[in-house]
Protein backbone atom coordinates (compact mmCIF):
# COMPACT_ATOMS: atom_id res chain seq x y z
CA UNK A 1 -122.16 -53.13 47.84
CA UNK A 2 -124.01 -55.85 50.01
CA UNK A 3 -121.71 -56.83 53.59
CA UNK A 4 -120.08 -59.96 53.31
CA UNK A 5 -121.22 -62.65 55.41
CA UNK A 6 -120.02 -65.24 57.79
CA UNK A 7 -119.70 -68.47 56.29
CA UNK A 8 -122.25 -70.51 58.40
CA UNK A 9 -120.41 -73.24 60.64
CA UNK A 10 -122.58 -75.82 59.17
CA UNK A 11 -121.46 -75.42 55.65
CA UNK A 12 -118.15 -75.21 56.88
CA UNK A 13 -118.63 -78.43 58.50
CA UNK A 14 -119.21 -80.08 54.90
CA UNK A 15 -116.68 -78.01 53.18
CA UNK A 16 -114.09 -81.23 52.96
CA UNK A 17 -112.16 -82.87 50.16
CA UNK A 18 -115.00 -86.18 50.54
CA UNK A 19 -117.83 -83.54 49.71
CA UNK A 20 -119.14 -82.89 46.21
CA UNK A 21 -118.80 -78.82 45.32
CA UNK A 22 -120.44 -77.59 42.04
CA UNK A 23 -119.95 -73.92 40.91
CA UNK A 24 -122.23 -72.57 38.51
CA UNK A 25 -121.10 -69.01 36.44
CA UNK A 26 -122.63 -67.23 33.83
CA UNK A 27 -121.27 -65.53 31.00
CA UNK A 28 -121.99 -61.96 29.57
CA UNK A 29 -124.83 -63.35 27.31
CA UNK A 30 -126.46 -65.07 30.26
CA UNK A 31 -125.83 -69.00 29.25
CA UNK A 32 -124.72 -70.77 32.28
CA UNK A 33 -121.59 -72.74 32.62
CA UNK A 34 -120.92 -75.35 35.67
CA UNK A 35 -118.37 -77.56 37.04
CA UNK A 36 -117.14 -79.26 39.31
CA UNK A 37 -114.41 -77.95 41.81
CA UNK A 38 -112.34 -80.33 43.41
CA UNK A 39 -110.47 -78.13 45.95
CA UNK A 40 -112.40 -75.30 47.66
CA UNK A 41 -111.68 -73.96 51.41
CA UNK A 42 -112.97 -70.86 53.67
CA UNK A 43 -110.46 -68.12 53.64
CA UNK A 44 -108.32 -68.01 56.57
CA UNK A 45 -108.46 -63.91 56.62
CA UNK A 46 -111.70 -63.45 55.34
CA UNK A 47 -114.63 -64.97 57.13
CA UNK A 48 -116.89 -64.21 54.05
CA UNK A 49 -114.88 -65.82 51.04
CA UNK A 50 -114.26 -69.52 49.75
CA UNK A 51 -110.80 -69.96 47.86
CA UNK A 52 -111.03 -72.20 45.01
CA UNK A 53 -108.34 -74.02 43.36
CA UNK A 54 -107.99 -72.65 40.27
CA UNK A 55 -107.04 -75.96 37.84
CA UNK A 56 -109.26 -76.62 34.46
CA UNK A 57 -111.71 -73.74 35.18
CA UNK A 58 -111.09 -71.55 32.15
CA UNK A 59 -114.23 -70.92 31.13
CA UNK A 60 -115.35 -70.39 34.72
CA UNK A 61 -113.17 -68.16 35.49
CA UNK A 62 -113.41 -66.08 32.20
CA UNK A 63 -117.17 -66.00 33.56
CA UNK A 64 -116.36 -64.59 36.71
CA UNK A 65 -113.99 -62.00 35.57
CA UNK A 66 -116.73 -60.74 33.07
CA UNK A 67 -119.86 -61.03 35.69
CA UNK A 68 -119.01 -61.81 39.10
CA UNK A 69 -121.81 -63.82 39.56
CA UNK A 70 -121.76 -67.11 40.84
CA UNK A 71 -123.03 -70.13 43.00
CA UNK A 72 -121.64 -72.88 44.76
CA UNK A 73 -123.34 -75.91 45.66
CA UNK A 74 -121.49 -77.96 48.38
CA UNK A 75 -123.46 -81.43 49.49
CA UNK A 76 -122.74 -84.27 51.58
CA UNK A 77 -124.19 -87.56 51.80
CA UNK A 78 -128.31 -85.89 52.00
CA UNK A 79 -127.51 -82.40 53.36
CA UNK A 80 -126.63 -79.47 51.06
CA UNK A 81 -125.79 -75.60 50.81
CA UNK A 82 -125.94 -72.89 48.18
CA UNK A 83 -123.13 -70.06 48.72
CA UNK A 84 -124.16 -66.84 46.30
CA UNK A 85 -120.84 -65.81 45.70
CA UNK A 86 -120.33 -62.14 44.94
């Protein structure tokens, strides 16, 4: 198992309720399933991990459960990030 990572300040710096945040699973079969998460925020204990609000993300989470792969795409205004969530 890979090390997690810091959480680079810069994406934190975006990481706010104005910003658009887009996670993208997949499911066992490989077909992809995104959406978009309204509330996402670094984890206070973890330096490594995002919590995400878990409200209307069945499917998502079903995916995640099943694969635990995923991205998340966080952008604001012209500057964006891709976490690799694992």
């Amino acid at each position: 198992m890979e090390p997690m990572v810091a959480i680079p300040k810069e994406v934190l710096d975006i990481m706010k309720p104005e910003s658009v945040k887009a996670l993208a699973t997949v499911d066992a079969s490989g077909q992809p399933h995104a959406i978009v998460c309204g509330s996402i925020a670094p984890c206070p204990i973890d330096a490594g991990k995002v919590i995400v609000g878990e409200i209307l993300m069945k499917k998502a989470a079903a995916n995640l459960a099943a694969t635990k792969k995923a991205t998340m795409t966080i952008t604001s205004g012209m500057t964006s990030y891709e976490l690799v969530l694992k």
